[in-house]
Protein backbone atom coordinates (compact mmCIF):
# COMPACT_ATOMS: atom_id res chain seq x y z
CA UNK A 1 -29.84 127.39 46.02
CA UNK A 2 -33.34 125.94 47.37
CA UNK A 3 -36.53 126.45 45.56
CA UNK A 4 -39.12 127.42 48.22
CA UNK A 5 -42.39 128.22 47.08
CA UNK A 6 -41.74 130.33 43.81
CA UNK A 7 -38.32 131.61 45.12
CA UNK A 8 -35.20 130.91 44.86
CA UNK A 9 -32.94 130.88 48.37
CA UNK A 10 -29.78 130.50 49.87
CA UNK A 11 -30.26 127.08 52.51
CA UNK A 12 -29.37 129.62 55.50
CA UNK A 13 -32.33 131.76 54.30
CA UNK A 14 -35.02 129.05 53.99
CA UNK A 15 -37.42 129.03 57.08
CA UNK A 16 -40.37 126.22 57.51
CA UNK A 17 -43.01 126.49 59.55
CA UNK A 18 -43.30 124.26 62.65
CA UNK A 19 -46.36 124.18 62.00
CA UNK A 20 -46.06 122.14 58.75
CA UNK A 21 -48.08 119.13 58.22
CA UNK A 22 -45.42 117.34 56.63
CA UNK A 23 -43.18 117.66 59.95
CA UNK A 24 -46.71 116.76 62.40
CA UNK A 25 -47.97 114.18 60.27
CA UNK A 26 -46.05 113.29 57.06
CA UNK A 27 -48.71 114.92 55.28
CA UNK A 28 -46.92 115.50 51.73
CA UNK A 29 -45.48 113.84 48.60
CA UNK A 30 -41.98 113.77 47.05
CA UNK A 31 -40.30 112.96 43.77
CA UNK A 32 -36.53 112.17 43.02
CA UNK A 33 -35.65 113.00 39.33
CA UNK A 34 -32.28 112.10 38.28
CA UNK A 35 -29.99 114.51 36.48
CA UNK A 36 -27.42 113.26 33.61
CA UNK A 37 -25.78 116.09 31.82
CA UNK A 38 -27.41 118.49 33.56
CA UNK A 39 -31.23 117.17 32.14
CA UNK A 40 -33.59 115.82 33.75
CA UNK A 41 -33.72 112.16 33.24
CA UNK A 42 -37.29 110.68 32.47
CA UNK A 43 -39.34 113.97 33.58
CA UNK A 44 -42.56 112.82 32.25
CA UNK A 45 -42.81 109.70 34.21
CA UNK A 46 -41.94 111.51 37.22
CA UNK A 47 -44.26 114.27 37.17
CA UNK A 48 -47.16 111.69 36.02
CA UNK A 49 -46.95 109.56 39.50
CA UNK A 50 -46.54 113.24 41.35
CA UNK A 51 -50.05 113.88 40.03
CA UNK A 52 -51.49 110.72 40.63
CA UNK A 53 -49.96 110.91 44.06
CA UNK A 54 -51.14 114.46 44.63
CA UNK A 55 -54.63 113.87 43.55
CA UNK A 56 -55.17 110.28 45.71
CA UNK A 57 -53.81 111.97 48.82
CA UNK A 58 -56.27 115.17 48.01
CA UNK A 59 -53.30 117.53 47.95
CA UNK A 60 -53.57 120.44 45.26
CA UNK A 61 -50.13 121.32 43.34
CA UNK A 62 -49.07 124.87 43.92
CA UNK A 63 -48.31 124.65 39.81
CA UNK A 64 -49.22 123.52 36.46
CA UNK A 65 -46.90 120.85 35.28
CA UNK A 66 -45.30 122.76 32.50
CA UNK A 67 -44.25 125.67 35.18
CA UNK A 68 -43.00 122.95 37.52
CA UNK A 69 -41.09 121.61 34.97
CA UNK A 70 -39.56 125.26 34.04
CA UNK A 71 -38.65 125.66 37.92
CA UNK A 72 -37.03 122.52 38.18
CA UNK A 73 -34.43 123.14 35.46
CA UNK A 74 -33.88 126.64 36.47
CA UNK A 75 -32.91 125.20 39.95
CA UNK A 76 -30.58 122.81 37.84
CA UNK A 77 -29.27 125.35 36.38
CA UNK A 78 -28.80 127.72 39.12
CA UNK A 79 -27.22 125.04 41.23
CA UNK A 80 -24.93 123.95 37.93
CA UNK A 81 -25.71 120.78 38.46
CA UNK A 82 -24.57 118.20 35.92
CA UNK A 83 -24.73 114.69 37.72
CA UNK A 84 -27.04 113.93 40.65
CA UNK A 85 -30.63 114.53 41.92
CA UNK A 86 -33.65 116.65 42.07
CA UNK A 87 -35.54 116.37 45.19
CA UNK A 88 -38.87 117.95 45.42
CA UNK A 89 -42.08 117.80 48.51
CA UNK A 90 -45.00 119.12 48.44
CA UNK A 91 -47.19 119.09 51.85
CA UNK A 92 -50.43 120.17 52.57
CA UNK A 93 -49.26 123.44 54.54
CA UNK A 94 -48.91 125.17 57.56
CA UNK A 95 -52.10 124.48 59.92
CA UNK A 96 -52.68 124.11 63.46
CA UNK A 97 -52.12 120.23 64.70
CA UNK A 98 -55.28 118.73 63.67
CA UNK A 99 -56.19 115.53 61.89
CA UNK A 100 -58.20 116.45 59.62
CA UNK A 101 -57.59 118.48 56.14
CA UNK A 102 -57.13 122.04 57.34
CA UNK A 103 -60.02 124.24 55.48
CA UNK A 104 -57.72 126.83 54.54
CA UNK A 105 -53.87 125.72 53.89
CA UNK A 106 -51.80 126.44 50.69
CA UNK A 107 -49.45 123.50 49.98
CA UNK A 108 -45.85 124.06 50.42
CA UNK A 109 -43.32 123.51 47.59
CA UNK A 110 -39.52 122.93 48.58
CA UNK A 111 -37.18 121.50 46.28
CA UNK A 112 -33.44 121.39 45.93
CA UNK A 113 -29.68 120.07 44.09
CA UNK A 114 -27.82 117.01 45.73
CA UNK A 115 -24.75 116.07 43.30
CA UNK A 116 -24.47 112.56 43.48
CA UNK A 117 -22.21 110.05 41.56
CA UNK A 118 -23.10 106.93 39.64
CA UNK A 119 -23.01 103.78 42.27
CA UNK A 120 -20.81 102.69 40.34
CA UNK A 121 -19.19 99.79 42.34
CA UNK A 122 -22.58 98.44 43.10
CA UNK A 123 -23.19 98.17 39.43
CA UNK A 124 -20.17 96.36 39.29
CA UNK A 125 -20.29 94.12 41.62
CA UNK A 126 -23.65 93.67 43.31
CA UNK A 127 -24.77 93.80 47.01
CA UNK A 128 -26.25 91.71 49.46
CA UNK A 129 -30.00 91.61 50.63
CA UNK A 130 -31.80 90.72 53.50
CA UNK A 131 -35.48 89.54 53.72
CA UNK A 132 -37.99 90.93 55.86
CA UNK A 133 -42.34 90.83 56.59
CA UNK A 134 -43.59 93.61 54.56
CA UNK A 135 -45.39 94.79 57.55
CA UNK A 136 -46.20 98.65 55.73
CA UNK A 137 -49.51 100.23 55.20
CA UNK A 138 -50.99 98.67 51.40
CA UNK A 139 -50.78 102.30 49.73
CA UNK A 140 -47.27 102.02 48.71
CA UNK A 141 -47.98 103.04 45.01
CA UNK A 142 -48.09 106.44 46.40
CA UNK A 143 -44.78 108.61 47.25
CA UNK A 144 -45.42 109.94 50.25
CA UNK A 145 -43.55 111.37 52.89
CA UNK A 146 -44.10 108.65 55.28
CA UNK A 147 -40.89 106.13 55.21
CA UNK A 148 -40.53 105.47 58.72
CA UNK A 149 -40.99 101.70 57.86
CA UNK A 150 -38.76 101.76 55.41
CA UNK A 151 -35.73 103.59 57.42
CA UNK A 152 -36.46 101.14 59.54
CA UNK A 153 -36.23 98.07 57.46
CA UNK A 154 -33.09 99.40 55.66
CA UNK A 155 -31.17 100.09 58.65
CA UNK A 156 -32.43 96.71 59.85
CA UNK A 157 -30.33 95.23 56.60
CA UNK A 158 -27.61 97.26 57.32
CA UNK A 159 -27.02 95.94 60.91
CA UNK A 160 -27.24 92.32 59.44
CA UNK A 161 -24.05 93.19 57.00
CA UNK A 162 -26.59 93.35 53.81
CA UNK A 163 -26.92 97.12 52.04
CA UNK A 164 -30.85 96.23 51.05
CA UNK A 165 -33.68 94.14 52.58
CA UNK A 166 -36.39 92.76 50.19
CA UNK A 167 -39.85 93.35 51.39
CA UNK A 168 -42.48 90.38 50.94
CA UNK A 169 -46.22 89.82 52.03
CA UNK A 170 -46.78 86.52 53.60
CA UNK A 171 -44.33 84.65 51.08
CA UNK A 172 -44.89 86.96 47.76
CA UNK A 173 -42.54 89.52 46.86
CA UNK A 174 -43.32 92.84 46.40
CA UNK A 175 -40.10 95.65 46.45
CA UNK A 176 -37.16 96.56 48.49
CA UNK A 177 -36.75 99.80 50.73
CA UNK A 178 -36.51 102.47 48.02
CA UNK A 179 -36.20 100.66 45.05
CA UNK A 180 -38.46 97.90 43.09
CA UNK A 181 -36.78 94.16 41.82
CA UNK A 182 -36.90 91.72 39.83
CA UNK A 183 -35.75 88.12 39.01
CA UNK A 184 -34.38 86.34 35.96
CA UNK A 185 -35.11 83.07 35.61
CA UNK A 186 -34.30 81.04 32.26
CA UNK A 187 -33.82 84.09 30.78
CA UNK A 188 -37.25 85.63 31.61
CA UNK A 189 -37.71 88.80 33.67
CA UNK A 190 -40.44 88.47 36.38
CA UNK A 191 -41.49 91.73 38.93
CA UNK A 192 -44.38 92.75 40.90
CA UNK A 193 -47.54 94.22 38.94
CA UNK A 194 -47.31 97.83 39.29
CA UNK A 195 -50.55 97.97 41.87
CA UNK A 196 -50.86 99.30 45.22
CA UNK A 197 -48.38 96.99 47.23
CA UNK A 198 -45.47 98.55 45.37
CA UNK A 199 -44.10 102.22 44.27
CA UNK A 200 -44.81 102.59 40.33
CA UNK A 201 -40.96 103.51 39.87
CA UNK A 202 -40.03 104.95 36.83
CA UNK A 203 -36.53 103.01 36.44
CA UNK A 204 -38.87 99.91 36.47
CA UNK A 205 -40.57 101.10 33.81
CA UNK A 206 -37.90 102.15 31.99
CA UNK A 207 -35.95 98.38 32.64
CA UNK A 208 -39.82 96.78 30.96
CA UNK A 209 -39.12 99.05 28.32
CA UNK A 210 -35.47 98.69 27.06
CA UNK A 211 -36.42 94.65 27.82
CA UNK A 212 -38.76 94.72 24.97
CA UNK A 213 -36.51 96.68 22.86
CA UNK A 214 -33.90 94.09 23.44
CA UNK A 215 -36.62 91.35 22.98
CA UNK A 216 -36.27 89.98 26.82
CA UNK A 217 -39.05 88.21 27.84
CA UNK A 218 -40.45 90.10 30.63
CA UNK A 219 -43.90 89.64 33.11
CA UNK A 220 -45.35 91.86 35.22
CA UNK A 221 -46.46 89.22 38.02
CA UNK A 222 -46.24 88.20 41.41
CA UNK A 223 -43.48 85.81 42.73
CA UNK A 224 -42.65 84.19 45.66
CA UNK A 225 -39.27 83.60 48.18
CA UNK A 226 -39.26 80.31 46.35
CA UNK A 227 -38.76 81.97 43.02
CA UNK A 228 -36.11 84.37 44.64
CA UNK A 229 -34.05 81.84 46.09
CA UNK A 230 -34.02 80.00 43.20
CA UNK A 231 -33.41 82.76 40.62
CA UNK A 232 -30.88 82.89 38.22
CA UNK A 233 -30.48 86.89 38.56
CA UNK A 234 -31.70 89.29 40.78
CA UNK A 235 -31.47 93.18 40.54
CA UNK A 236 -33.06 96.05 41.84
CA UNK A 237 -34.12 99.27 39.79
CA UNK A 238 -34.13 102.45 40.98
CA UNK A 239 -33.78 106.49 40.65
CA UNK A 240 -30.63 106.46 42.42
CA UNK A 241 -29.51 102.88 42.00
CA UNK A 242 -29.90 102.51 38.52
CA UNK A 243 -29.93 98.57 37.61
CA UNK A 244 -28.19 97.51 40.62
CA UNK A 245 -27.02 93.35 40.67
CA UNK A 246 -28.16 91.96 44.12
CA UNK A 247 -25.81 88.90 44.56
CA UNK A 248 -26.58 87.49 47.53
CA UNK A 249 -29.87 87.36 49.36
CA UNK A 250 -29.75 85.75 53.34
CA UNK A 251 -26.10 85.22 53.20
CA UNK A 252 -26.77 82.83 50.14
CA UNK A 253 -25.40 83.36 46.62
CA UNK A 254 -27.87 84.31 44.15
CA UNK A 255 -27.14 82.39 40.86
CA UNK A 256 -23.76 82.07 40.41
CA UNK A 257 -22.99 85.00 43.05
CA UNK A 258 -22.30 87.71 40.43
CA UNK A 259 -24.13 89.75 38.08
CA UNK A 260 -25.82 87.96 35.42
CA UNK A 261 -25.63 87.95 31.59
CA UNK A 262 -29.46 89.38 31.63
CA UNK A 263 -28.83 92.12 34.33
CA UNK A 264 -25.71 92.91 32.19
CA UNK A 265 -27.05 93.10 29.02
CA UNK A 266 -29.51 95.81 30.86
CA UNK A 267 -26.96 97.86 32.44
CA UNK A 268 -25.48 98.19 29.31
CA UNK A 269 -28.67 99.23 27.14
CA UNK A 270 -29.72 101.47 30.55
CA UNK A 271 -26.03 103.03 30.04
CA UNK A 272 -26.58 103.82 25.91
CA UNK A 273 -29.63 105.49 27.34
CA UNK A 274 -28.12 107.90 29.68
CA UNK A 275 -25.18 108.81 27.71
CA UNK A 276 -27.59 110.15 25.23
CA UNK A 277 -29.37 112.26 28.01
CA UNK A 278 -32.04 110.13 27.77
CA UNK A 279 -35.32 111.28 26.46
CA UNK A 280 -36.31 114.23 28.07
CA UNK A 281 -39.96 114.36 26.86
């Protein structure tokens, strides 16, 4: 079952308007929540950077959060879903092609169930990375429906043999295709600050947070392909990905060329968390 709108559909039923701004233009924002045990995993964070999202791109939610939220799990539930993803877009509406904001449009809610397993072989073992120019527009904090670049650059990696590439802006690093990273480096955690050259993503902020429980030294500041190629660990965080060892970056090992003690002593803290449910607040 889909959610469209405030109803819930077979797929076959659902019908979208050509005339949708988010097929013309991209003109919409997304979220990915991740579903353990049938819950919602980290909800608040989530529906925080959909509003923040919503309100820089001037696009009005069709709900209040706490309805939202009530949808969403009736979807899960509907769909008995107990391990996977929630994806949800909102866009602007049906208007005719014009740039500019349509003066009447009411913003289109779709939303549906994808099981998907734990990458659980990735965790394991790690994957290889690629570098690239980070050659997208500078609002990447925002979730928007425009990944073109980032299609592109991930298909790019996967032509060269690598599953990821690692974005960076004249020498600094900032994130990879759908996922943020950091390095370890003498035991200290180093990523991106959480500003408008990277997507705030809520498994990063999660990964900061179980790194103070565990008393990891962590800072939220910008590095360099210097301090990449010369990191001790690498690893990527994501919705999806989860805490995901990246072992080799341009065909060279990272570190030793498998997962570190750091990364590990994350994955396991990350899995204590979602075998709990996580907190669902």
């Amino acid at each position: 079952m889909y959610l469209y709108q405030h109803e819930f559909l077979p797929k076959d039923e659902l019908r979208i308007s050509p005339d949708d701004r988010g097929y013309y233009f991209g003109d919409g924002i997304y979220e990915v929540f991740r579903v353990y045990n049938g819950m919602l995993f980290e909800p608040a964070g989530h529906y925080e950077r959909l509003e923040r999202s919503a309100r820089d791109v001037r696009i009005s939610l069709p709900y209040s959060i706490d309805r939202l939220d009530g949808l969403l799990r009736q979807l899960i539930e509907l769909n008995k879903l107990s391990e996977g993803i929630v994806y949800m877009q909102i866009t602007r509406g049906a208007a005719e092609r014009t740039h500019a904001f349509p003066k009447q449009a009411e913003p289109i809610l779709t939303a549906y169930c994808s099981e998907l397993a734990r990458p659980l072989q990735a965790l394991e073992h790690g994957i290889a990375a690629v570098t690239a120019d980070d050659i997208r527009w500078l609002r990447c904090d925002l979730k928007t429906l425009n990944l073109l670049p980032n299609v592109m650059a991930k298909q790019a990696a996967l032509d060269q043999g690598a599953q990821d590439v690692i974005f960076h802006r004249s020498g600094t690093v900032t994130e990879c295709s759908s996922s943020n990273i950091m390095i370890v480096k003498d035991g200290e955690l180093r990523t991106h600050p959480a500003n408008h050259l990277i997507l705030h993503g809520i498994t990063r902020a999660v990964v900061l947070r179980l790194a103070a429980e565990l008393q990891l030294p962590a800072k939220e500041e910008a590095f360099t392909l210097d301090d990449l190629n010369n990191a001790d660990e690498v690893f990527l965080s994501s919705t999806t990905m989860e805490i995901t060892p990246i072992v080799s970056i341009d065909r060279k090992p990272v570190g030793s060329g498998a997962p570190g003690p750091v990364t590990r002593k994350l994955q396991r803290a990350f899995e204590h968390l979602i075998g709990s449910g996580g907190p669902q607040a």
